[in-house]
PDB file of N, CA and C in Angstrom:
ATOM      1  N   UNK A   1       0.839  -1.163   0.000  1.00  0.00           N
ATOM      2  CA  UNK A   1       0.000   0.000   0.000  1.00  0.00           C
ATOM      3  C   UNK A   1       0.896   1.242   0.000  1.00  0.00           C
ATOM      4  N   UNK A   2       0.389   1.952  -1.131  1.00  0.00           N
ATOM      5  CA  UNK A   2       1.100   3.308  -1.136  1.00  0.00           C
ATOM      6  C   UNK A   2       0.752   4.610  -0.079  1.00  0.00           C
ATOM      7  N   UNK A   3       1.995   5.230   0.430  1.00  0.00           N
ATOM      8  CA  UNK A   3       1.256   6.476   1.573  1.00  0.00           C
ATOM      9  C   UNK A   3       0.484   7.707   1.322  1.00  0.00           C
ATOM     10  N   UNK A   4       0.001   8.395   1.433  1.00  0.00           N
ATOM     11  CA  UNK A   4      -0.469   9.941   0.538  1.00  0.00           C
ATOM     12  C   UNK A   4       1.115  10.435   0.290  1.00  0.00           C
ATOM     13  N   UNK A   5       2.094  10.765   0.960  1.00  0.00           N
ATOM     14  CA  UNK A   5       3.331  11.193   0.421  1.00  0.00           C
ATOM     15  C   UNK A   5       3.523  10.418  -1.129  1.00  0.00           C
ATOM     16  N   UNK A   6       3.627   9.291  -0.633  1.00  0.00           N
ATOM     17  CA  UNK A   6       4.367   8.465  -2.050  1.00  0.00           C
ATOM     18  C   UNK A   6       3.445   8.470  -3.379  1.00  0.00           C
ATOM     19  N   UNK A   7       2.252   8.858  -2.897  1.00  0.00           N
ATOM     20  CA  UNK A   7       1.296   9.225  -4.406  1.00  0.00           C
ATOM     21  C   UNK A   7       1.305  10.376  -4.175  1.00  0.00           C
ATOM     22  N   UNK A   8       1.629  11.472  -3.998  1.00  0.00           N
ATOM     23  CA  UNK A   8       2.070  12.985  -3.993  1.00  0.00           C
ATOM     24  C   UNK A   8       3.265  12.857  -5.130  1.00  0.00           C
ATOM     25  N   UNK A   9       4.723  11.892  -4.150  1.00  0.00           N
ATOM     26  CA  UNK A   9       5.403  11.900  -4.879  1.00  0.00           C
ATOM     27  C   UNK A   9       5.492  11.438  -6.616  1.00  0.00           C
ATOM     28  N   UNK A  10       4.335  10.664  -6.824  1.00  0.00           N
ATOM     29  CA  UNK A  10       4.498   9.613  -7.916  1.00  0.00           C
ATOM     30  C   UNK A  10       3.924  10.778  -8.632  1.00  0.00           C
ATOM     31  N   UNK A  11       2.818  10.993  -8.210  1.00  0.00           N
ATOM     32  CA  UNK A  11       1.958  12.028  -9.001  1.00  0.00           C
ATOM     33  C   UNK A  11       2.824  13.336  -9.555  1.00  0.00           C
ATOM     34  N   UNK A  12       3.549  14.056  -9.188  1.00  0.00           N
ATOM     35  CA  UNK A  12       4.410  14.738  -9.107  1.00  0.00           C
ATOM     36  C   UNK A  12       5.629  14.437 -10.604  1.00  0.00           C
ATOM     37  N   UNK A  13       6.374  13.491 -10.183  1.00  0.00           N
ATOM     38  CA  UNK A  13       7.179  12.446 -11.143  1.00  0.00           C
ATOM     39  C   UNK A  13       6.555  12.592 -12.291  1.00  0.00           C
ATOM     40  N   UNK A  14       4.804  11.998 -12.354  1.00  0.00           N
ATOM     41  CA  UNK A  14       4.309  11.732 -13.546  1.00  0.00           C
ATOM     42  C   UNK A  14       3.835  12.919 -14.351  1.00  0.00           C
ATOM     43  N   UNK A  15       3.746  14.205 -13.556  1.00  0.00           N
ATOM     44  CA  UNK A  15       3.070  15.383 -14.243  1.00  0.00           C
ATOM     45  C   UNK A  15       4.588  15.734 -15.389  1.00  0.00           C
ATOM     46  N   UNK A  16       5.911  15.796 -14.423  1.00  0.00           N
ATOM     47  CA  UNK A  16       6.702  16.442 -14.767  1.00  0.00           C
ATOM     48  C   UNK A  16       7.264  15.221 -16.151  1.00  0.00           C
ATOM     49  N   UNK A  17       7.050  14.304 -16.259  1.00  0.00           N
ATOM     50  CA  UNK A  17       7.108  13.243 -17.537  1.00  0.00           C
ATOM     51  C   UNK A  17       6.661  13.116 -18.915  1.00  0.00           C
ATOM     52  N   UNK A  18       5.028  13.814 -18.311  1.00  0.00           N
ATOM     53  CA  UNK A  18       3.609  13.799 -19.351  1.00  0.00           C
ATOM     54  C   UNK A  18       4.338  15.073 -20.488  1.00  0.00           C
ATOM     55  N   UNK A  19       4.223  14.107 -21.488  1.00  0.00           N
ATOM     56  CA  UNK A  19       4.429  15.064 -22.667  1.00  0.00           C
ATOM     57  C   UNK A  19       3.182  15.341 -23.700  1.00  0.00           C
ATOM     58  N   UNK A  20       2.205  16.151 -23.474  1.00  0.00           N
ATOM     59  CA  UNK A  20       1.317  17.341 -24.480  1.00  0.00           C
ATOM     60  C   UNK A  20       1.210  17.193 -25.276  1.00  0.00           C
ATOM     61  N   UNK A  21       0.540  17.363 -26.243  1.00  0.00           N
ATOM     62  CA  UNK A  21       0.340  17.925 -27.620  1.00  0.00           C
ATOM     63  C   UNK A  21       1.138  19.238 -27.677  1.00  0.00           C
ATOM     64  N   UNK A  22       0.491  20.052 -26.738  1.00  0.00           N
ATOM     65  CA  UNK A  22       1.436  21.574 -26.918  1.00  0.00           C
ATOM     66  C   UNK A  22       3.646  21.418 -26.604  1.00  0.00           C
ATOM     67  N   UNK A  23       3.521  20.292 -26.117  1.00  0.00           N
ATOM     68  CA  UNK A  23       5.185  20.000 -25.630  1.00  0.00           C
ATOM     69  C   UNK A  23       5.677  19.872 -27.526  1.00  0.00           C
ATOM     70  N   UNK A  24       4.812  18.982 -27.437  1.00  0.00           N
ATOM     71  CA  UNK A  24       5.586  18.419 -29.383  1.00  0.00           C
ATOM     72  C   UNK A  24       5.190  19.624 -30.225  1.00  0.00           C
ATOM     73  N   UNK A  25       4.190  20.622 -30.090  1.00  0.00           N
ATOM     74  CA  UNK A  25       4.329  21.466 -30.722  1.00  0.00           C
ATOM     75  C   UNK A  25       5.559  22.667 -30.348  1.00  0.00           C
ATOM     76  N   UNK A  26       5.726  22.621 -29.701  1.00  0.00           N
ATOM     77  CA  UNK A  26       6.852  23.312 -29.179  1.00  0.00           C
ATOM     78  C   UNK A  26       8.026  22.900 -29.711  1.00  0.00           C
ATOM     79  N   UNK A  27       8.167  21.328 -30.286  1.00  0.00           N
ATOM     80  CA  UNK A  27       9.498  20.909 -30.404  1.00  0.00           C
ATOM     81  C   UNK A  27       9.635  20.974 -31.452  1.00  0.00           C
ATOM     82  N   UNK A  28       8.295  20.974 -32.498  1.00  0.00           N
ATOM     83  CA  UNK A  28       8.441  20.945 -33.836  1.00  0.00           C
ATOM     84  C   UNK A  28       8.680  22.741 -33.993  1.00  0.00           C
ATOM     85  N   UNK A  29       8.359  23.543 -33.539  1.00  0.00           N
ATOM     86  CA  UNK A  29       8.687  24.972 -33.587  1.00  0.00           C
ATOM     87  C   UNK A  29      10.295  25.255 -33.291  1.00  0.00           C
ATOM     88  N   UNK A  30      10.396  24.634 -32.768  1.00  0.00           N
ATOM     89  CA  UNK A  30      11.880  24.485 -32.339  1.00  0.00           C
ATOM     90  C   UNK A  30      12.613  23.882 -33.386  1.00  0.00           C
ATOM     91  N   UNK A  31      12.398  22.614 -34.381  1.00  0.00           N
ATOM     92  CA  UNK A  31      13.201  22.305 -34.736  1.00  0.00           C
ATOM     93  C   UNK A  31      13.536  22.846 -36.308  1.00  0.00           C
ATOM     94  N   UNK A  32      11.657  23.482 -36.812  1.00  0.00           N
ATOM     95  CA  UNK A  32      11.803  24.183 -37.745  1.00  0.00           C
ATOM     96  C   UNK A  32      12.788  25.416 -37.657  1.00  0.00           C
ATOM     97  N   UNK A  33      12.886  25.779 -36.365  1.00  0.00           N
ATOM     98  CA  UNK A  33      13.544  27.210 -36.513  1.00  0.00           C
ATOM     99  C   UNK A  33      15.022  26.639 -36.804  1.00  0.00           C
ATOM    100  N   UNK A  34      15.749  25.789 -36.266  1.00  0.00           N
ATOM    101  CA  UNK A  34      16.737  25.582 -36.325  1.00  0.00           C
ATOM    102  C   UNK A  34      17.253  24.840 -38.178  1.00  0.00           C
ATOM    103  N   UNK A  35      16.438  24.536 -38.097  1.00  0.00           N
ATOM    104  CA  UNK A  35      16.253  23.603 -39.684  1.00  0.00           C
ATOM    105  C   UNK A  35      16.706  25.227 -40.683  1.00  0.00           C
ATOM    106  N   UNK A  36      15.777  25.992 -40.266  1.00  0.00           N
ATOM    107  CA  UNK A  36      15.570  27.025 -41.095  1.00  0.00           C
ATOM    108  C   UNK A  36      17.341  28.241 -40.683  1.00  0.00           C
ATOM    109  N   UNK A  37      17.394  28.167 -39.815  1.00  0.00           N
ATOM    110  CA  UNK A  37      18.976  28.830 -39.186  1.00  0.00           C
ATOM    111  C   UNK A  37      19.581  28.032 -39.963  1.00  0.00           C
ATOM    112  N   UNK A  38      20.094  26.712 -40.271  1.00  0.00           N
ATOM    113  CA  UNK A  38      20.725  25.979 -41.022  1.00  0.00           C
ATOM    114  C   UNK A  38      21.037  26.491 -42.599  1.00  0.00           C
ATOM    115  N   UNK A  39      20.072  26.253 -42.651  1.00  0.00           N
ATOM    116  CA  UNK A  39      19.830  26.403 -44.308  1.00  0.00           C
ATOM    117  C   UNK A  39      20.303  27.937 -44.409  1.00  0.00           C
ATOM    118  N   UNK A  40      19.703  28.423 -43.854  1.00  0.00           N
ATOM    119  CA  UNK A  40      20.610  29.573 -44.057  1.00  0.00           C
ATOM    120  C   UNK A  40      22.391  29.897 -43.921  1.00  0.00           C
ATOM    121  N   UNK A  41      22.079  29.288 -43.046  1.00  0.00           N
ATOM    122  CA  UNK A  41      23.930  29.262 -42.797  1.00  0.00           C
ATOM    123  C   UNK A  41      24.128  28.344 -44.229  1.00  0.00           C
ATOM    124  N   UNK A  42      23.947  27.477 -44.375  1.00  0.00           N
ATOM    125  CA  UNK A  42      24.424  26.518 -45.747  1.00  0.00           C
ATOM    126  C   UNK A  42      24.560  26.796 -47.065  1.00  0.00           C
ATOM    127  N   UNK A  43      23.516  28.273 -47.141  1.00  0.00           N
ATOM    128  CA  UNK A  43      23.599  29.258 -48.342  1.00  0.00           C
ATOM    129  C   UNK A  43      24.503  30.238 -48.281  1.00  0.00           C
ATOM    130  N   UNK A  44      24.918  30.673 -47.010  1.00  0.00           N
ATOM    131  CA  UNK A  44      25.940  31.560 -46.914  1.00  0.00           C
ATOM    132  C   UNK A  44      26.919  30.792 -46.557  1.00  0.00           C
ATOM    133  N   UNK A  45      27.179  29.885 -46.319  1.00  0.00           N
ATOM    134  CA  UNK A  45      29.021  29.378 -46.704  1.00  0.00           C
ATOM    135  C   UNK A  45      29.055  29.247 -48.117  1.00  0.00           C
ATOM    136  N   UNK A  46      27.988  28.283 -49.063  1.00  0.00           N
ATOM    137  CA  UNK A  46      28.141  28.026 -49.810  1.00  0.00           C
ATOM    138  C   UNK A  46      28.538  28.900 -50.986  1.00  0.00           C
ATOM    139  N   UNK A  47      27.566  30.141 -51.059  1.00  0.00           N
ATOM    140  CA  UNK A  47      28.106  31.433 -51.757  1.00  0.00           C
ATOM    141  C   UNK A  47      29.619  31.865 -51.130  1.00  0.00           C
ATOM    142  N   UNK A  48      30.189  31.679 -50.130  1.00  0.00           N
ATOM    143  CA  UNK A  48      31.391  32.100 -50.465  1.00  0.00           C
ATOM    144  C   UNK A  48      32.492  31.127 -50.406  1.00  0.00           C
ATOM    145  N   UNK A  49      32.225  30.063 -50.741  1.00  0.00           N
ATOM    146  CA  UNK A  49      33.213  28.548 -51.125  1.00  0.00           C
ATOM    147  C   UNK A  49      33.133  29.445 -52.910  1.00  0.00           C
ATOM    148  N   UNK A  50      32.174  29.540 -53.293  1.00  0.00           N
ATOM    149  CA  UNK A  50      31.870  30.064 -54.664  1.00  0.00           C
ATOM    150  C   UNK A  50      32.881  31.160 -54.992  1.00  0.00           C
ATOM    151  N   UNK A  51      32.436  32.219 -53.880  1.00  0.00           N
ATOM    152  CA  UNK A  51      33.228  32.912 -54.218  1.00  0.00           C
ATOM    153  C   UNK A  51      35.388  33.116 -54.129  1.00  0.00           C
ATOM    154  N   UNK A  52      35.112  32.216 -53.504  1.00  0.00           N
ATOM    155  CA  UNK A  52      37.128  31.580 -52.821  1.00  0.00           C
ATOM    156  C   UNK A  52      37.482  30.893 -54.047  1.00  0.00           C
ATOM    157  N   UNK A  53      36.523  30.224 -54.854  1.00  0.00           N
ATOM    158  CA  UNK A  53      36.786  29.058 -55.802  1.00  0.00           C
ATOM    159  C   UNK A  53      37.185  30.338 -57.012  1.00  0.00           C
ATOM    160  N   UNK A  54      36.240  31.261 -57.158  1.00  0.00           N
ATOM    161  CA  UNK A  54      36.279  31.836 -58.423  1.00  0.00           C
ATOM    162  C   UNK A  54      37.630  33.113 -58.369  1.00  0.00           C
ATOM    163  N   UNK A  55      37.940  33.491 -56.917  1.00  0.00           N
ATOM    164  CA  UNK A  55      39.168  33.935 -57.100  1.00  0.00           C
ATOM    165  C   UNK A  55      40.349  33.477 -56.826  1.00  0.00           C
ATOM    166  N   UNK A  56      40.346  32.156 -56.678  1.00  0.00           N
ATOM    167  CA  UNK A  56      41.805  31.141 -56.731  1.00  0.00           C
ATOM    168  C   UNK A  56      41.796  30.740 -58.193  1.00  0.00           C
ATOM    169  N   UNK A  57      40.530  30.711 -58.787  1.00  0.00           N
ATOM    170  CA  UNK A  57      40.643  30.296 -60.472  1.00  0.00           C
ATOM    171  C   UNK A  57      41.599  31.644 -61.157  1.00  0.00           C
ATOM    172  N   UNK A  58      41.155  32.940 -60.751  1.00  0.00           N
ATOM    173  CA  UNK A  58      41.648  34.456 -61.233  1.00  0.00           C
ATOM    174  C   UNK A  58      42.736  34.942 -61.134  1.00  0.00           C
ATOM    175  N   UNK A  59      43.675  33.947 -59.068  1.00  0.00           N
ATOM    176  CA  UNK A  59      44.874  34.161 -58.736  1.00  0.00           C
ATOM    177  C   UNK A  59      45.618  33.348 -60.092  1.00  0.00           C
ATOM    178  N   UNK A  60      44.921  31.882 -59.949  1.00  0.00           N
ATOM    179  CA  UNK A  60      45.608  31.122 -61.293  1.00  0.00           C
ATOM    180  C   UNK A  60      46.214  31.537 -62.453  1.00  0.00           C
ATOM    181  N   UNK A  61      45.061  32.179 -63.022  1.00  0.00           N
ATOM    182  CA  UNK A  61      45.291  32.667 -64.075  1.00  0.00           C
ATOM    183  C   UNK A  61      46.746  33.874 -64.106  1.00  0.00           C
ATOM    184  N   UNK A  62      46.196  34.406 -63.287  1.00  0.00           N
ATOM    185  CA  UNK A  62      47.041  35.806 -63.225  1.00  0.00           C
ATOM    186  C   UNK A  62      48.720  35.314 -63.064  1.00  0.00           C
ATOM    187  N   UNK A  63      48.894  34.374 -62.038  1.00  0.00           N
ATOM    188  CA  UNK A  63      50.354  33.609 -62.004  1.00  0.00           C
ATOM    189  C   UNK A  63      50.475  33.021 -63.242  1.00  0.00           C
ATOM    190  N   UNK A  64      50.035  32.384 -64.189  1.00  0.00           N
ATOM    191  CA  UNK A  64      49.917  31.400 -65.185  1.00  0.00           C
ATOM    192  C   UNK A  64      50.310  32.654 -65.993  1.00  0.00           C
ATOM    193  N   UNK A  65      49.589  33.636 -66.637  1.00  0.00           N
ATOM    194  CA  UNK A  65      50.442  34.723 -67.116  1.00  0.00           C
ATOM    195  C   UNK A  65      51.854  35.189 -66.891  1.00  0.00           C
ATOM    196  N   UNK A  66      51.623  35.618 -65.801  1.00  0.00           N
ATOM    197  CA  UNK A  66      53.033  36.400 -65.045  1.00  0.00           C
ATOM    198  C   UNK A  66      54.191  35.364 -65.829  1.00  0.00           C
ATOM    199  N   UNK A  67      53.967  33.600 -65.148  1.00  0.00           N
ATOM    200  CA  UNK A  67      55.241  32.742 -65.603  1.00  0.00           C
ATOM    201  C   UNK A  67      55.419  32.683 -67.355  1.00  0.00           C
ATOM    202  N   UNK A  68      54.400  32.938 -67.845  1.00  0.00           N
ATOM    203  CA  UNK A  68      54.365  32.664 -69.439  1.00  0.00           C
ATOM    204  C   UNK A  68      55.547  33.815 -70.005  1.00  0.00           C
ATOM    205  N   UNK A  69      55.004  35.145 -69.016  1.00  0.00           N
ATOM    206  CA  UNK A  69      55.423  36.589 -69.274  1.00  0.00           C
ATOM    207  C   UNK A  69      57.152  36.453 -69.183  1.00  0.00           C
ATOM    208  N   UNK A  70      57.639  35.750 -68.004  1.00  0.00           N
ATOM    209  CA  UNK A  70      58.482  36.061 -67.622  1.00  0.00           C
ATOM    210  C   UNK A  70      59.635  34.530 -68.234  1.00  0.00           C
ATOM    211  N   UNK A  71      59.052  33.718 -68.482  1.00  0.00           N
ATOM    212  CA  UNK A  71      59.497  32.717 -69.695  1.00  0.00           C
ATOM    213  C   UNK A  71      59.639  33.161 -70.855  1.00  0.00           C
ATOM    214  N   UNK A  72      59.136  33.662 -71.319  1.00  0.00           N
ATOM    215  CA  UNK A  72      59.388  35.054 -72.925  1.00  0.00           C
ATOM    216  C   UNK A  72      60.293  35.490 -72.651  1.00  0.00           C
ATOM    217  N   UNK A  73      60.252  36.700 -71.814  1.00  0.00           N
ATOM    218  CA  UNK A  73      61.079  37.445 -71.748  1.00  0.00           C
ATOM    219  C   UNK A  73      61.995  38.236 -70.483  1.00  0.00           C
ATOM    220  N   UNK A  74      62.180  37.334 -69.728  1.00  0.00           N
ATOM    221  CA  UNK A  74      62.412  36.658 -68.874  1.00  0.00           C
ATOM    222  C   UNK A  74      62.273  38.553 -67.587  1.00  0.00           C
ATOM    223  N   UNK A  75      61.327  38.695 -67.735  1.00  0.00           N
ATOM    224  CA  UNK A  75      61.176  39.505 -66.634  1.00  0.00           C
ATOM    225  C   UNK A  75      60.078  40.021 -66.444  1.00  0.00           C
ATOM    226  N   UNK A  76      58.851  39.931 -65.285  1.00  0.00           N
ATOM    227  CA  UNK A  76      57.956  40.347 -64.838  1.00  0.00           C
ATOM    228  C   UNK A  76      57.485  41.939 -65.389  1.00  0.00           C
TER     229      UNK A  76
END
């Protein structure tokens, strides 16, 4: 037989356990937001991987000249 304390206590235990409809809506609000912070971050690295890529292609070039330049005629 349980005491009034120990079903106080249980009762207690079980409120703080019980998960809602409004709990999971909460979590799905939560996880959209973060989903959505993501993606954003994932568009802004990605535009500037883009942009690192397209001026290491430009540094390329520009050295790839310079050595052509300076293989001719042998000075910068």
């Amino acid at each position: 037989m349980m005491s009034d304390k120990d079903c106080k206590d249980l009762e207690k235990t079980l409120d703080t356990i019980k998960r809602g409809p409004n709990d999971l809506e909460a979590i799905i609000e939560r996880l959209k937001f973060r989903n959505e912070k993501l993606h954003n971050f994932n568009k802004r690295v990605t535009g500037e991987l883009i942009k690192e890529r397209k001026e290491r292609k430009a540094l390329e070039k520009k050295v790839m000249e310079m050595l052509s330049q300076y293989r001719n005629k042998g000075e910068l």
